[in-house]
N, C-alpha and C. Protein backbone atom coordinates (compact mmCIF):
# COMPACT_ATOMS: atom_id res chain seq x y z
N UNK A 1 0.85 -1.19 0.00
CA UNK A 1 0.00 0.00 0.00
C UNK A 1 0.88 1.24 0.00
N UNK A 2 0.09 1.92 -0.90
CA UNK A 2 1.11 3.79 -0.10
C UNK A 2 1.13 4.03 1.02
N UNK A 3 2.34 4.80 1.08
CA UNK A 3 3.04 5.57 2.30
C UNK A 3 1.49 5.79 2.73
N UNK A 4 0.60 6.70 2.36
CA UNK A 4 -0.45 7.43 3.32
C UNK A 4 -1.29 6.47 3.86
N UNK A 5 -1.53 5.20 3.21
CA UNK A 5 -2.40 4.47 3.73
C UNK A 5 -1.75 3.68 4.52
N UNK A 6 -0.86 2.99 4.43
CA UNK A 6 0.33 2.45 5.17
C UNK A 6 0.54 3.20 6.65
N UNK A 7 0.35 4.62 6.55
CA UNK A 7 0.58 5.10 8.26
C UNK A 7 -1.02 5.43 8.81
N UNK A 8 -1.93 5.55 8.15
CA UNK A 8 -3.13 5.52 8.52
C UNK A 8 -3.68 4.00 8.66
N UNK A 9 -3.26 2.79 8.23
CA UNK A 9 -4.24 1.81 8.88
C UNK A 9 -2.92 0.81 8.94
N UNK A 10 -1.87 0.54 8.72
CA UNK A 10 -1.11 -0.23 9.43
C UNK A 10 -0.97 -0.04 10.76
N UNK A 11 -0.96 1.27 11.29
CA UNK A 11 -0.19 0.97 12.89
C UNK A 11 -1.66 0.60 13.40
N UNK A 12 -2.50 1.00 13.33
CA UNK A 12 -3.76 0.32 14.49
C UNK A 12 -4.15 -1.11 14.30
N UNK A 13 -3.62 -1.45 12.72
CA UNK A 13 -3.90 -2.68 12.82
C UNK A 13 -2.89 -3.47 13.82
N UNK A 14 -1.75 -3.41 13.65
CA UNK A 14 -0.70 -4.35 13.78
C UNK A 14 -0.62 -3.82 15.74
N UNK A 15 -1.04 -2.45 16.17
CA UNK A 15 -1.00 -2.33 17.88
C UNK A 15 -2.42 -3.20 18.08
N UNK A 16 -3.61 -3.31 17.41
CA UNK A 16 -4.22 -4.31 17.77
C UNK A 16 -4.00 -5.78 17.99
N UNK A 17 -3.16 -6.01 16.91
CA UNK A 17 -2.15 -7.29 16.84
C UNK A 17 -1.29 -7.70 18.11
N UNK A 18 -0.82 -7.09 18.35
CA UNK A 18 0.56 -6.67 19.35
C UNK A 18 0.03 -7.06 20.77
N UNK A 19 -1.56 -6.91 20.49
CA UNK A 19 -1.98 -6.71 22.39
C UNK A 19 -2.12 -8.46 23.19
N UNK A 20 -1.56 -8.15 23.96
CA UNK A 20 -1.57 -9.31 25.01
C UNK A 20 -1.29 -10.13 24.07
N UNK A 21 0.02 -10.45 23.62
CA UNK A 21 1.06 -11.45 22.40
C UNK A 21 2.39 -11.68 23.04
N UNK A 22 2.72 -10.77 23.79
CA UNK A 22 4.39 -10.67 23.59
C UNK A 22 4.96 -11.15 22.60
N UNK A 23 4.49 -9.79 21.51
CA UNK A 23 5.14 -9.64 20.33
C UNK A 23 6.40 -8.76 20.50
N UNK A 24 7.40 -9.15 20.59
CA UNK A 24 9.06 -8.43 20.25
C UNK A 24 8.92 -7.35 19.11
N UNK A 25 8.84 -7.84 18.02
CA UNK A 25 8.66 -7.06 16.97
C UNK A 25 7.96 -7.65 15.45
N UNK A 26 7.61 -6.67 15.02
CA UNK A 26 7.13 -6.92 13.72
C UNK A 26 7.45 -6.25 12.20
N UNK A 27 7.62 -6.86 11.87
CA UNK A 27 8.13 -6.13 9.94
C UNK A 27 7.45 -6.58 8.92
N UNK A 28 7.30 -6.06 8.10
CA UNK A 28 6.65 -6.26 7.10
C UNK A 28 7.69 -5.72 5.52
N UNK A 29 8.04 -6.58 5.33
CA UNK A 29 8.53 -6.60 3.45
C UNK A 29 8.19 -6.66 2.38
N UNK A 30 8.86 -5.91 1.86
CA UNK A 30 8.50 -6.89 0.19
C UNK A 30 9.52 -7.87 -0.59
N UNK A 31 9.00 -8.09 -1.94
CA UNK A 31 9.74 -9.17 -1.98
C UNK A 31 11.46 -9.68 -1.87
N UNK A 32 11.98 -8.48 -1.87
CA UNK A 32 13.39 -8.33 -1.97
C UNK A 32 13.94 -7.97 -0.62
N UNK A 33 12.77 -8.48 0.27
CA UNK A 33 13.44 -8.19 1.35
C UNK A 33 13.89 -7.08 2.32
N UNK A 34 13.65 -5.72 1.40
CA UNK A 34 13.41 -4.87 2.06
C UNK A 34 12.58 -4.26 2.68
N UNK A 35 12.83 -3.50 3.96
CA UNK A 35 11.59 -3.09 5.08
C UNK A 35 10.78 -2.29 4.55
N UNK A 36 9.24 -2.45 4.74
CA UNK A 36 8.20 -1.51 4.49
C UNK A 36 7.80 -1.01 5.69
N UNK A 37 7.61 -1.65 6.83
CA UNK A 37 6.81 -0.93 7.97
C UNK A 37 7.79 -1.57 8.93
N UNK A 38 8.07 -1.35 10.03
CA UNK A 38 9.03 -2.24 11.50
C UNK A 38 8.33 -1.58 12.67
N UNK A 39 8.70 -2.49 13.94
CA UNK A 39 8.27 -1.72 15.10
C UNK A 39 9.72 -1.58 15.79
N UNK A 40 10.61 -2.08 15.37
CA UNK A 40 11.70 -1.61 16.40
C UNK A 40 12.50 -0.84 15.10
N UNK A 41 13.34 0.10 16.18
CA UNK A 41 14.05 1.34 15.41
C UNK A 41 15.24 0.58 14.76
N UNK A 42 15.91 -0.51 15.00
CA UNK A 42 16.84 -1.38 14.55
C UNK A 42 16.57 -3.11 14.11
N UNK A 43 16.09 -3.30 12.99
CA UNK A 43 15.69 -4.30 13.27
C UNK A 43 16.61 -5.34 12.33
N UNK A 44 16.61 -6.21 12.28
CA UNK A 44 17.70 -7.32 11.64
C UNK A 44 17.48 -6.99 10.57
N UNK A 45 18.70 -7.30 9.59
CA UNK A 45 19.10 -7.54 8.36
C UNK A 45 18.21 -8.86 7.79
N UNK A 46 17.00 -8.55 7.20
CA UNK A 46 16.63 -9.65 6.85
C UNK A 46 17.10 -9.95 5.22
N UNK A 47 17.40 -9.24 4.74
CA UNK A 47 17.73 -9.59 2.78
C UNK A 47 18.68 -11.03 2.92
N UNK A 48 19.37 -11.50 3.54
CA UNK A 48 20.16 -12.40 3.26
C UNK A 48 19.82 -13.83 3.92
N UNK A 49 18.75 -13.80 4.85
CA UNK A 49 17.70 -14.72 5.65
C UNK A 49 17.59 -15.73 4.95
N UNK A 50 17.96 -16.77 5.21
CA UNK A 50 17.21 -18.11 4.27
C UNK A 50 15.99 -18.58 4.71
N UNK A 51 15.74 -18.57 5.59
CA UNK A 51 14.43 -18.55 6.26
C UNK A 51 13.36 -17.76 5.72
N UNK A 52 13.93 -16.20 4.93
CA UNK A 52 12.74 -15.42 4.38
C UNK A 52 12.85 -15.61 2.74
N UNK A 53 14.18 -16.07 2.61
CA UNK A 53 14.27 -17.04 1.13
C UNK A 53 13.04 -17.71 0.95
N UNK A 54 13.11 -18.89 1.69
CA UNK A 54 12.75 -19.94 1.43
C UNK A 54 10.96 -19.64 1.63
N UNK A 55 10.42 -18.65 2.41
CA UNK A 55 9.14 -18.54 2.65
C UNK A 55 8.35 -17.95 1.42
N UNK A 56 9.08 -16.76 0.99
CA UNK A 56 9.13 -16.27 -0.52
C UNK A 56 9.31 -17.11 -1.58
N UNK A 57 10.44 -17.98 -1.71
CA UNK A 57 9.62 -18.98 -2.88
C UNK A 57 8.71 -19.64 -3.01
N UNK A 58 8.09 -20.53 -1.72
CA UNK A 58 7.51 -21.61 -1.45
C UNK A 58 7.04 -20.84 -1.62
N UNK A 59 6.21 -20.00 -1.11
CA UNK A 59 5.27 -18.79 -0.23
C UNK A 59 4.35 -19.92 0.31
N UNK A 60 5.37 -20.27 1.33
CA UNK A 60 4.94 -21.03 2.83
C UNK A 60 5.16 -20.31 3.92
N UNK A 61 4.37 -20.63 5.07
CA UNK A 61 4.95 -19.92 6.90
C UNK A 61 5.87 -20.88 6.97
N UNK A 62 6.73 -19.77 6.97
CA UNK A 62 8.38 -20.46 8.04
C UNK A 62 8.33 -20.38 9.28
N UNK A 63 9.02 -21.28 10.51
CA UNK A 63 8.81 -20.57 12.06
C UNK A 63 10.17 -21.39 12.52
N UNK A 64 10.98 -20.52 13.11
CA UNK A 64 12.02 -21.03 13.40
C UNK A 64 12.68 -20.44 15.00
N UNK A 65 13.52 -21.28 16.03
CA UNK A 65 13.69 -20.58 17.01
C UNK A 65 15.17 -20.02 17.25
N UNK A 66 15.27 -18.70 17.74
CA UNK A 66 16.60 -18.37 18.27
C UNK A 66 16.75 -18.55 19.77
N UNK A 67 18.13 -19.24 19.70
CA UNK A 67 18.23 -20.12 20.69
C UNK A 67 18.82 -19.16 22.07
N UNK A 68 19.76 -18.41 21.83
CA UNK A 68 20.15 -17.02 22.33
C UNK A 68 19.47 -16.61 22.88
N UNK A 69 18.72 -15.76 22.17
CA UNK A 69 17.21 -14.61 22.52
C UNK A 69 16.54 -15.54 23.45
N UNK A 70 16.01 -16.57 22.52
CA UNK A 70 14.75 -16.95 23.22
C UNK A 70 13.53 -16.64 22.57
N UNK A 71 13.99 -16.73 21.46
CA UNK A 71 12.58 -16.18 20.82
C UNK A 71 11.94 -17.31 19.59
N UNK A 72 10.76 -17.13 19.42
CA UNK A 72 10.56 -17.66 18.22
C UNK A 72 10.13 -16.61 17.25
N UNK A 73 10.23 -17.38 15.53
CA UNK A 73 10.24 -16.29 14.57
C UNK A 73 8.93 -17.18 13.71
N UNK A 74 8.13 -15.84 13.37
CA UNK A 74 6.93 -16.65 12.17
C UNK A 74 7.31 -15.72 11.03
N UNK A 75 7.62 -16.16 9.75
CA UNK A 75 7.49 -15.42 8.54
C UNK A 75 6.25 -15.85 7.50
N UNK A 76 5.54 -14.88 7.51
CA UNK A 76 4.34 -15.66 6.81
C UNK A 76 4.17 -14.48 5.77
N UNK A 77 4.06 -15.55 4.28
CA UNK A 77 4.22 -14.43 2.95
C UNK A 77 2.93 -13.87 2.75
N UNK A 78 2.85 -12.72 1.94
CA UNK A 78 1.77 -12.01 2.11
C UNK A 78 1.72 -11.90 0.22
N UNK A 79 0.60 -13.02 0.32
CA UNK A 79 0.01 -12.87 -1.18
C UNK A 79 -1.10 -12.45 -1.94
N UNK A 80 -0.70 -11.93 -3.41
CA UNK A 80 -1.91 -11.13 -3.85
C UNK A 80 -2.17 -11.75 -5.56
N UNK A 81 -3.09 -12.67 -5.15
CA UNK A 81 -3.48 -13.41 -6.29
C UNK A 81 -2.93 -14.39 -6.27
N UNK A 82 -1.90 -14.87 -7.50
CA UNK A 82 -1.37 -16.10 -7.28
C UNK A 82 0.41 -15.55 -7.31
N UNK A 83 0.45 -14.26 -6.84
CA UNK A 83 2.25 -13.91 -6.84
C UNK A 83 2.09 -13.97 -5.01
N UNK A 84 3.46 -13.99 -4.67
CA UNK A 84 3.77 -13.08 -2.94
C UNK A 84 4.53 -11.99 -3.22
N UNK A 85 3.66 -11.45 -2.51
CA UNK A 85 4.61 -10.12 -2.64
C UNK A 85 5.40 -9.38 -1.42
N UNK A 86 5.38 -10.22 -0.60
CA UNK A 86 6.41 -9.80 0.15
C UNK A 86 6.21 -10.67 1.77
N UNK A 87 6.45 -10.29 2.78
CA UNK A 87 6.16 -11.44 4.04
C UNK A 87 6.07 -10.04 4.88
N UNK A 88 5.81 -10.85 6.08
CA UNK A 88 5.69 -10.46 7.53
C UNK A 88 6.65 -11.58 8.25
N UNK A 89 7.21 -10.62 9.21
CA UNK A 89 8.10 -11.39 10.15
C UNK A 89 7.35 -10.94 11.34
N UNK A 90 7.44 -11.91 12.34
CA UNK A 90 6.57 -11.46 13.98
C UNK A 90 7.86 -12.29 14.82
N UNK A 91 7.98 -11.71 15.81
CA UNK A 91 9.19 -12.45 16.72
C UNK A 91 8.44 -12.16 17.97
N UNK A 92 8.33 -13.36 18.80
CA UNK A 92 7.68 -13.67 19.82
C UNK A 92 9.03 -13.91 21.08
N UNK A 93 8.31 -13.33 22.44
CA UNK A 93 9.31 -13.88 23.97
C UNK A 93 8.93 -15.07 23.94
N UNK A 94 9.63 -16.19 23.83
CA UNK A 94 9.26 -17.89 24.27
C UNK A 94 8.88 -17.68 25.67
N UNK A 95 10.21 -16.79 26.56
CA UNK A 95 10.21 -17.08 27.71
C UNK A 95 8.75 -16.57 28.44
N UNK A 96 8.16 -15.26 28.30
CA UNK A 96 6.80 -14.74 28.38
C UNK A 96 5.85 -15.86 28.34
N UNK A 97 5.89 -16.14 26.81
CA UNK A 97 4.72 -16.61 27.01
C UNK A 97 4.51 -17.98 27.81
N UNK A 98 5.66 -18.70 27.73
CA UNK A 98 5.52 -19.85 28.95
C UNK A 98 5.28 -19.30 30.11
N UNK A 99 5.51 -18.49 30.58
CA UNK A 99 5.90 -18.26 32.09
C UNK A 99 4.51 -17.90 32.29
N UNK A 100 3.54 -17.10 31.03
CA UNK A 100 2.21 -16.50 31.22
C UNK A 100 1.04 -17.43 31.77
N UNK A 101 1.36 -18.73 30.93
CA UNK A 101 0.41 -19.78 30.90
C UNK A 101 0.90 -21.00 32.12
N UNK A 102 1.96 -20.96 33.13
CA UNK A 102 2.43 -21.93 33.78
C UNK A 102 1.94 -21.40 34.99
N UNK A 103 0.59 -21.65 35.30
CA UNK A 103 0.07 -21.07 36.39
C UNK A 103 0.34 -22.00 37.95
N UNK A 104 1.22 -23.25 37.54
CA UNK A 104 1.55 -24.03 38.87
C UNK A 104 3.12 -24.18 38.77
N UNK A 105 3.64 -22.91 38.78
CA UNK A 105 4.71 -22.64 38.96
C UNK A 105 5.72 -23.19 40.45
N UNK A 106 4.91 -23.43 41.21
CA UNK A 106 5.19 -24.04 42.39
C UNK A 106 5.85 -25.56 42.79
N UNK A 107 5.24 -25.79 41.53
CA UNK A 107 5.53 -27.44 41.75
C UNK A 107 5.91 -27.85 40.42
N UNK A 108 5.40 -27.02 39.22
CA UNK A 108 5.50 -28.02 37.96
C UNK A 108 6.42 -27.05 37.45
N UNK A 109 7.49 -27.69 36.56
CA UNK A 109 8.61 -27.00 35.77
C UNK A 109 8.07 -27.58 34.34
N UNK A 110 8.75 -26.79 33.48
CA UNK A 110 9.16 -26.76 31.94
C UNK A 110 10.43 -26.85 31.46
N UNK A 111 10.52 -27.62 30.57
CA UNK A 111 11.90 -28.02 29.55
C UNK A 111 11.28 -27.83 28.56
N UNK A 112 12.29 -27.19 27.51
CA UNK A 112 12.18 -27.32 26.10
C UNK A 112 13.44 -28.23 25.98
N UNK A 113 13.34 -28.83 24.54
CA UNK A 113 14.82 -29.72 24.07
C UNK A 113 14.75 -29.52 22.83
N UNK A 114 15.46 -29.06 21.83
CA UNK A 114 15.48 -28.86 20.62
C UNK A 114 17.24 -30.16 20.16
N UNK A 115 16.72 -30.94 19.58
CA UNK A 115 18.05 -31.92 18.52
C UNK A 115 18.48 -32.40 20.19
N UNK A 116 18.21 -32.91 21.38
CA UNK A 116 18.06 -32.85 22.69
C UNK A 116 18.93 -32.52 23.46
N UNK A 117 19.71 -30.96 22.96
CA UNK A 117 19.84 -30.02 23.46
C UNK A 117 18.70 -29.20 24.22
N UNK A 118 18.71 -29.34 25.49
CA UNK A 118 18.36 -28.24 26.55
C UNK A 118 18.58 -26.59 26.22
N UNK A 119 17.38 -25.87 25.97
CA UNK A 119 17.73 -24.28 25.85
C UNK A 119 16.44 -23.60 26.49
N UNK A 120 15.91 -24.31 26.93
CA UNK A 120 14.74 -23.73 28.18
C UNK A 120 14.43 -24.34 29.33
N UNK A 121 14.60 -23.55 30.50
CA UNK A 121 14.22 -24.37 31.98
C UNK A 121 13.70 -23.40 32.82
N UNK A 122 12.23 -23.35 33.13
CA UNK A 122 11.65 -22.81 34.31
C UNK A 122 11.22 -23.80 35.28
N UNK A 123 11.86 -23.57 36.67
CA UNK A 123 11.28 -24.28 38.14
C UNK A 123 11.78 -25.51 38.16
N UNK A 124 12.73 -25.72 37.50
CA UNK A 124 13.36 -26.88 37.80
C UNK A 124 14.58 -26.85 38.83
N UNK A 125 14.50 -27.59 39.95
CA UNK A 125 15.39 -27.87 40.55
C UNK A 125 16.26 -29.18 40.98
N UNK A 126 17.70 -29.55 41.06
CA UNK A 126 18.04 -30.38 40.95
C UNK A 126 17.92 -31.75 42.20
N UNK A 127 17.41 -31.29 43.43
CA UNK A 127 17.55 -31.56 44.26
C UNK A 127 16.22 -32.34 44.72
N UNK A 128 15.52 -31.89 44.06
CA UNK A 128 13.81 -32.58 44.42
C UNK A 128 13.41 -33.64 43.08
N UNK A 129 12.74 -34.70 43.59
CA UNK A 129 12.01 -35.73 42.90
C UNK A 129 10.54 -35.60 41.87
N UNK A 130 11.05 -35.48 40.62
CA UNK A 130 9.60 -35.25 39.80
C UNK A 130 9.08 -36.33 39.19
N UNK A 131 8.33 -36.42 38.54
CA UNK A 131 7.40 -37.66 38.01
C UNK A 131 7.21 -36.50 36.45
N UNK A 132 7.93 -37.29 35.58
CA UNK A 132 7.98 -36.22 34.32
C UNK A 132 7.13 -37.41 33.48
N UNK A 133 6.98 -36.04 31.99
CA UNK A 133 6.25 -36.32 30.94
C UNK A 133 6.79 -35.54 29.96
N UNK A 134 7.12 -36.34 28.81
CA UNK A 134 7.47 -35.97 27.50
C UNK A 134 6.77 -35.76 26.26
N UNK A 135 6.79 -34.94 25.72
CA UNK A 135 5.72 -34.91 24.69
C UNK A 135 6.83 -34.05 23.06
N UNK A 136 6.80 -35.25 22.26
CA UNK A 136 7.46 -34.75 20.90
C UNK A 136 6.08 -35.15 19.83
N UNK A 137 5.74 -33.78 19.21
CA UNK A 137 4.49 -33.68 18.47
C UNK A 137 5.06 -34.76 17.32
N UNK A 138 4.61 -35.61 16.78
CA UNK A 138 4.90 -36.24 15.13
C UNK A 138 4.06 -35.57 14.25
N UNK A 139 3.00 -34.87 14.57
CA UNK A 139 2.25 -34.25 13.19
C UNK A 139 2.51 -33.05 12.52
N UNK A 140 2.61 -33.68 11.31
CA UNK A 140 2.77 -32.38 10.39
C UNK A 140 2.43 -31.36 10.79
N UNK A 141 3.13 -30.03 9.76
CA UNK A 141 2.74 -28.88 10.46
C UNK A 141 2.04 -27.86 11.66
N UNK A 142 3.10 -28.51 12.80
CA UNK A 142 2.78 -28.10 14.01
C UNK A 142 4.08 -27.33 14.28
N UNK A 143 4.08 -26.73 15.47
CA UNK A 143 4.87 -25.78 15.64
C UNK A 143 6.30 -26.44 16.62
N UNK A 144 6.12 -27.44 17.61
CA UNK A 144 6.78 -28.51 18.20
C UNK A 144 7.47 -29.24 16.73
N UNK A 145 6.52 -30.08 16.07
CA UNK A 145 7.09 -30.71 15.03
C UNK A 145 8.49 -30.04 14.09
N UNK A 146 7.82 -28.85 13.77
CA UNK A 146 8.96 -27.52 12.67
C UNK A 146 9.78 -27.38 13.20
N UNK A 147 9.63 -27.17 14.29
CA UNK A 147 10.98 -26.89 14.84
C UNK A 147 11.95 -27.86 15.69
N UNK A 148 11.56 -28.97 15.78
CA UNK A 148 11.81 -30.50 16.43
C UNK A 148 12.37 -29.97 17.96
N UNK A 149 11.14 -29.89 18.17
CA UNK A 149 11.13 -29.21 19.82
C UNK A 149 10.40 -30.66 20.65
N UNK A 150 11.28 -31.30 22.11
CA UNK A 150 10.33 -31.48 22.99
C UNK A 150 10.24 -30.57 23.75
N UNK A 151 8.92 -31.08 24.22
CA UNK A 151 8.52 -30.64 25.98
C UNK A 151 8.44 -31.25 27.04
N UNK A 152 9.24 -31.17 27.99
CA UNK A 152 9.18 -32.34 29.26
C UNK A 152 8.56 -31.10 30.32
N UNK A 153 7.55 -31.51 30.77
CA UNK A 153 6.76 -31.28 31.90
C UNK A 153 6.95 -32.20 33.07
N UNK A 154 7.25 -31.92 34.43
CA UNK A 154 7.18 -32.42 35.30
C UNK A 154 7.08 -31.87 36.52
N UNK A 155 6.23 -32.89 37.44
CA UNK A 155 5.72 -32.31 38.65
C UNK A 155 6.17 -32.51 40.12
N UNK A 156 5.85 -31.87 41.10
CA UNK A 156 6.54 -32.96 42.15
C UNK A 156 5.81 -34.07 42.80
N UNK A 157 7.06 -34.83 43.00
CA UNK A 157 6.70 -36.48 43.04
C UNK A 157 5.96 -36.36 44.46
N UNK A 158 6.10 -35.54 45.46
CA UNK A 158 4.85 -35.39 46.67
C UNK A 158 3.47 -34.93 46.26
N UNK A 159 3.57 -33.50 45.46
CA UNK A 159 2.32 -33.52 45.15
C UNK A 159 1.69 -34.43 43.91
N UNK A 160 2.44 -35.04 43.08
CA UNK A 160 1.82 -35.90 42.14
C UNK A 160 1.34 -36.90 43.52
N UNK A 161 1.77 -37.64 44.31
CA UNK A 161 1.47 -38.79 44.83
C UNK A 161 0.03 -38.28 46.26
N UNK A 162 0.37 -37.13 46.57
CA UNK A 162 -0.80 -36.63 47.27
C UNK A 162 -1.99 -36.76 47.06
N UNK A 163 -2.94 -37.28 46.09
CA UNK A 163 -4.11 -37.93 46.17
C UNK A 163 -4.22 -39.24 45.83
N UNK A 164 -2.82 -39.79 45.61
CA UNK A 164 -3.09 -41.51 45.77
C UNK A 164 -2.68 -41.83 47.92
N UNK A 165 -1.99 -40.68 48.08
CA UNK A 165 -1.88 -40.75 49.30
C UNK A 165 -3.03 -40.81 50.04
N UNK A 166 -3.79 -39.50 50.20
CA UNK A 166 -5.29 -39.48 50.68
C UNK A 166 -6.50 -40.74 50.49
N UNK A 167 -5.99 -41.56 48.98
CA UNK A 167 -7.02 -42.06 48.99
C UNK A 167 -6.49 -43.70 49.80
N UNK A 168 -5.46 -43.67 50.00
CA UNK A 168 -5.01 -45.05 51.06
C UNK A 168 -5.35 -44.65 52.29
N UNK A 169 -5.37 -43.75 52.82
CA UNK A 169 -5.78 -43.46 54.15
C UNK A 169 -7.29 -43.44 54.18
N UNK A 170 -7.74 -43.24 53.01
CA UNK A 170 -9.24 -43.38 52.87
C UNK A 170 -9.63 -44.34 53.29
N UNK A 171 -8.47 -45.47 52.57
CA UNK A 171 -9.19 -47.18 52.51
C UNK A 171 -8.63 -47.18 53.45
N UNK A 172 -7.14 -46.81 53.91
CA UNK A 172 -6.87 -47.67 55.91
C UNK A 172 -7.90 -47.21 56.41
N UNK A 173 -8.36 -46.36 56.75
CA UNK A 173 -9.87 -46.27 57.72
C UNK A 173 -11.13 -46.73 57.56
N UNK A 174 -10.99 -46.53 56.34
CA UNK A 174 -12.48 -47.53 55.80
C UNK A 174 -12.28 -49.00 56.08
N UNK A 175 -11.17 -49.71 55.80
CA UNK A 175 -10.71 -51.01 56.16
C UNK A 175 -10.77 -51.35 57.32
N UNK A 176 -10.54 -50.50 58.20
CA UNK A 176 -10.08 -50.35 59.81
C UNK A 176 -12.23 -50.36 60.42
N UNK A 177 -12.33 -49.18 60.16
CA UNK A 177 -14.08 -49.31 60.51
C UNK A 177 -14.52 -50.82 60.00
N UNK A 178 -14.60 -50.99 59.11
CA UNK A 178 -15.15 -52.70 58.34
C UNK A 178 -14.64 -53.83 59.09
N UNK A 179 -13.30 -53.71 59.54
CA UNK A 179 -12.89 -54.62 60.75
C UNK A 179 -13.75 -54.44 62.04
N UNK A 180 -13.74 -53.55 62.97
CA UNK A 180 -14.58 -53.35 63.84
C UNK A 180 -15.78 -53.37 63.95
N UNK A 181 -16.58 -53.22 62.79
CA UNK A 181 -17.55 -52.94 63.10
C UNK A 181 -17.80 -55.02 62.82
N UNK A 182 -17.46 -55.58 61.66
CA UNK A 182 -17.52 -57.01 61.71
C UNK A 182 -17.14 -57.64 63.19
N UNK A 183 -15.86 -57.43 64.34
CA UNK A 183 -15.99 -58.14 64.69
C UNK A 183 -16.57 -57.93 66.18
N UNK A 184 -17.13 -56.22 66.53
CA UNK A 184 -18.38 -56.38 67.14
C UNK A 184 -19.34 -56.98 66.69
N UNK A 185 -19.86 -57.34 65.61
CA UNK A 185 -21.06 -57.82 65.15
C UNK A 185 -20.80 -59.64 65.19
N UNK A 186 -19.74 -59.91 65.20
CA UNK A 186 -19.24 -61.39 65.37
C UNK A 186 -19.72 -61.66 67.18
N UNK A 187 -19.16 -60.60 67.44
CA UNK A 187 -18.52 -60.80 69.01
C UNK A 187 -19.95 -61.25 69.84
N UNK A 188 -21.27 -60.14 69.51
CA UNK A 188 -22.59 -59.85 69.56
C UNK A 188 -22.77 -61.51 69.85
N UNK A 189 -23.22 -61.55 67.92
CA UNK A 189 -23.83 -62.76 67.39
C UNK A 189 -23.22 -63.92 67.91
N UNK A 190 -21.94 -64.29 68.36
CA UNK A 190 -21.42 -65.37 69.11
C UNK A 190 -22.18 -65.62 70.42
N UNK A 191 -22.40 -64.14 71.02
CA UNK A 191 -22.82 -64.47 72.70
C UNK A 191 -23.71 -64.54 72.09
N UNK A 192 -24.82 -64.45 71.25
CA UNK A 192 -26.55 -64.36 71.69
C UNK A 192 -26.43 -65.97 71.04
N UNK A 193 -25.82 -66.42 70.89
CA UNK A 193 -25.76 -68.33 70.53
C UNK A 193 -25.28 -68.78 71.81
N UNK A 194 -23.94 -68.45 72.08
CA UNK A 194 -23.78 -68.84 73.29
C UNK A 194 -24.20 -68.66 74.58
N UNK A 195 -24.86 -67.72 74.88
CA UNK A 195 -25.59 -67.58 76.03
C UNK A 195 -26.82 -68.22 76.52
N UNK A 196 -27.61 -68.63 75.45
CA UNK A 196 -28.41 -69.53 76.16
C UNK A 196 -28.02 -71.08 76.03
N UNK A 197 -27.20 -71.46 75.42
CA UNK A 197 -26.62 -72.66 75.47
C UNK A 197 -25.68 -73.06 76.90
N UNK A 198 -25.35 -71.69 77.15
CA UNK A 198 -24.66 -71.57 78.66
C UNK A 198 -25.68 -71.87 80.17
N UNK A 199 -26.67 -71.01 79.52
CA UNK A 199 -27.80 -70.90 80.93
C UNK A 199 -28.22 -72.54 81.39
N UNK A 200 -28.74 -73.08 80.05
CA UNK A 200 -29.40 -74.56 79.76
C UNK A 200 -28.13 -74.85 80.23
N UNK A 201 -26.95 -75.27 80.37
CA UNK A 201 -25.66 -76.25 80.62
C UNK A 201 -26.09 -75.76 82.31
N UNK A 202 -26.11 -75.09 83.04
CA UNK A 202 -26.17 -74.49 84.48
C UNK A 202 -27.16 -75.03 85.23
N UNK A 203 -28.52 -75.18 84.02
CA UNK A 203 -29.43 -75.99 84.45
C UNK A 203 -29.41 -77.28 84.75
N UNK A 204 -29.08 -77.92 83.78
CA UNK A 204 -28.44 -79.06 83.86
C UNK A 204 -27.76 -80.01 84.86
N UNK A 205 -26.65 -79.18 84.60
CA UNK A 205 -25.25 -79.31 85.73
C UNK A 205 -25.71 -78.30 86.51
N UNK A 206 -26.31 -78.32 87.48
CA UNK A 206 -26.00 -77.28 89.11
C UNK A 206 -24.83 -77.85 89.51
N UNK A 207 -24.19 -77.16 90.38
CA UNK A 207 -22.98 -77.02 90.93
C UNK A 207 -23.47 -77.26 92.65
């Protein structure tokens, strides 16, 4: 679009975009790679990107992570008819947005593993016992898959075991009542047999 329309409805679109994302930054190109719109005053050299190569020919979404930063990158081409004419780059905080959504921060940690290299760890500590879970996506075009990311989630091994705990103490007492109460009811039902079999023997046999 022109310059005039370009500063009249790009920025409200893209600060609408922006909200509650932890979006880093955003650019928008054309096909050669040079900047049309950016939100940061310095933003990478993208012309030599193979990553924005390769999205521009295909005119496929690329998404790839920097391991450094911490960020992930979406390049998604922006086509008009059957040409692209140029992409959008969006660079996201990894670390944000995990940390946004890990609301049992207390007990449960996060791993990322990329080629199973370790390059993300929240709440993990070495010293305490977890009960983990791994999860490597196999389906196509997913965002785990593209980027051959796991995720190991794990919790702690007290509070994972804390409601198999509760529920044994459930059954020791429930087990424990079911004993007692059977062998008052034994104890009962024994004397009311034996007691008059006792009286009649007394009769019997006086002393």
């Amino acid at each position: 679009i022109d310059q005039y329309d370009r500063d009249k409805y790009l920025l409200p679109l893209i600060t609408n975009f922006k909200k509650d994302k932890y979006l880093k930054s955003l650019s928008v190109l054309d096909f050669d790679g040079r900047i049309i719109y950016k939100t940061e005053k310095h933003p990478p050299n993208f012309s030599n990107s193979q990553e924005l190569r390769l999205s521009l020919e295909l005119a496929q979404t690329v998404n790839y992570f920097k391991t450094i930063e911490n960020e992930i990158v979406f390049i998604v081409p922006i086509k008009y008819y059957a040409t692209t004419q140029g992409a959008i780059i969006a660079t996201y905080n990894m670390r944000k947005i995990i940390e946004r959504y890990n609301d049992y921060a207390q007990f449960i940690y996060t791993k990322f593993f990329k080629n199973s290299l370790e390059y993300y760890s929240k709440n993990y500590e070495r010293d305490k016992n977890y009960y983990r879970y791994n999860h490597s996506d196999t389906k196509n075009n997913t965002i785990l898959h593209n980027l051959s990311i796991t995720l190991e989630i794990g919790i702690l091994e007290s509070v994972y075991l804390q409601p198999l705990q509760k529920l044994t103490l459930v059954l020791f007492f429930s087990g424990l009542l079911i004993f007692v109460i059977g062998a008052l009811s034994a104890y009962y039902l024994a004397t009311a047999i034996t007691h008059p079999i006792l009286v009649l023997f007394d009769k019997v046999n006086p002393i």
